[in-house]
Protein backbone atom coordinates (compact mmCIF):
# COMPACT_ATOMS: atom_id res chain seq x y z
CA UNK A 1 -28.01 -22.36 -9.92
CA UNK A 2 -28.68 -18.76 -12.05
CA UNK A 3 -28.10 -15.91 -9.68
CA UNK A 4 -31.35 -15.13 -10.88
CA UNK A 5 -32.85 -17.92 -9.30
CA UNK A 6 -32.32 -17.01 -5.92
CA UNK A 7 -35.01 -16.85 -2.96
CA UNK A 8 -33.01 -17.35 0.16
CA UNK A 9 -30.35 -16.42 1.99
CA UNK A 10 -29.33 -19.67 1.92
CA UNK A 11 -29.52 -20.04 -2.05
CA UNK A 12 -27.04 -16.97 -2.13
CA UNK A 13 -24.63 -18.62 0.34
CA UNK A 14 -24.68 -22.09 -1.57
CA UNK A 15 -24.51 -19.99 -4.63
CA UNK A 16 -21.15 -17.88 -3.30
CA UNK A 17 -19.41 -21.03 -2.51
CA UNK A 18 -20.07 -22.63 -5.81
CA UNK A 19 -18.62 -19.32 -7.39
CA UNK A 20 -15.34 -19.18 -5.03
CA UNK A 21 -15.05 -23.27 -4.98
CA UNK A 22 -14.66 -23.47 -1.19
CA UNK A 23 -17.53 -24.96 0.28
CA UNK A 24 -18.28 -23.35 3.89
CA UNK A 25 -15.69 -20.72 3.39
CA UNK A 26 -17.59 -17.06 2.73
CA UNK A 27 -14.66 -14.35 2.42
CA UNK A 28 -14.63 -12.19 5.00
CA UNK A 29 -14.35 -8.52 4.99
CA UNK A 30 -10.73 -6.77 4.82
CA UNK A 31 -9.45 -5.41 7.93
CA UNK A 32 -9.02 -1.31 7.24
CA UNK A 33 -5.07 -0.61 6.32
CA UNK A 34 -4.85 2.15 8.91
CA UNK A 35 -5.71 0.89 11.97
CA UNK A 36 -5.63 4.93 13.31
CA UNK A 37 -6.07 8.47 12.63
CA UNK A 38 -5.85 11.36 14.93
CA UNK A 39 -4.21 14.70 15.45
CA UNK A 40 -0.12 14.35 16.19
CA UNK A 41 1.92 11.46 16.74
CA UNK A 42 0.55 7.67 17.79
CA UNK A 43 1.13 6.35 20.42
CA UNK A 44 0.75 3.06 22.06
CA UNK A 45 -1.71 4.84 24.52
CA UNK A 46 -3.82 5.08 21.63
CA UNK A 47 -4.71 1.65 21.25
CA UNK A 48 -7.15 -0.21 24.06
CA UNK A 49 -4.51 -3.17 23.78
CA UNK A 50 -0.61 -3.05 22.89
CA UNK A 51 -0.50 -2.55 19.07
CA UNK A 52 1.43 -4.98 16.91
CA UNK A 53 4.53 -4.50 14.93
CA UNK A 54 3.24 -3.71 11.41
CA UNK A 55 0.66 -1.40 12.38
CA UNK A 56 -0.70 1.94 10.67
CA UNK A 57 -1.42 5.12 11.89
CA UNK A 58 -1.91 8.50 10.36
CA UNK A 59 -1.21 11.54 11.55
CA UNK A 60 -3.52 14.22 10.13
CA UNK A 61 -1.71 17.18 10.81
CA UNK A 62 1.30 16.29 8.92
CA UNK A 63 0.19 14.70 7.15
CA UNK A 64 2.57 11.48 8.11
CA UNK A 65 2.05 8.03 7.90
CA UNK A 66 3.25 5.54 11.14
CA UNK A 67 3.93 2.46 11.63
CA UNK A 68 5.26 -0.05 14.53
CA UNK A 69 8.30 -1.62 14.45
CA UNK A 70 10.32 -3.37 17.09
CA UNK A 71 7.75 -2.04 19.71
CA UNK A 72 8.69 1.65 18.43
CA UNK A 73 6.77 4.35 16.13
CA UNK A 74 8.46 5.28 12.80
CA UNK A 75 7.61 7.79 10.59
CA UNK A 76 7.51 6.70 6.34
């Protein structure tokens, strides 16, 4: 199928999957890098659930890059 030959949504979706060879599989979206940015050091306060080890935050007045590890903030 031409991508010019598309009417539906559907044609674009059976068209996608031909392209990326995984039938039923669209790619979703990337999650953002930096899961934070705010004013002064993160905290786990910050988050509306316990943040993971790995995690990025950004402190805008430094500015200074955070992340999680072994339940504790670090600076990079």
């Amino acid at each position: 199928m031409a991508l010019g030959g598309l009417k539906t949504e559907g044609d674009l979706k059976r068209w996608l999957e031909q392209q990326l060879e995984t039938p039923g599989v669209l790619p979703q979206a990337p999650k953002p890098a930096i899961s934070l940015t705010k004013s002064g050091v993160p905290t786990d306060a910050d988050f509306p659930s316990p943040p993971g080890n790995g995690i990025l935050a950004l402190d805008t007045t430094g500015p200074t890059l955070y992340t999680r590890v072994a339940g504790e903030w670090k600076a990079l």
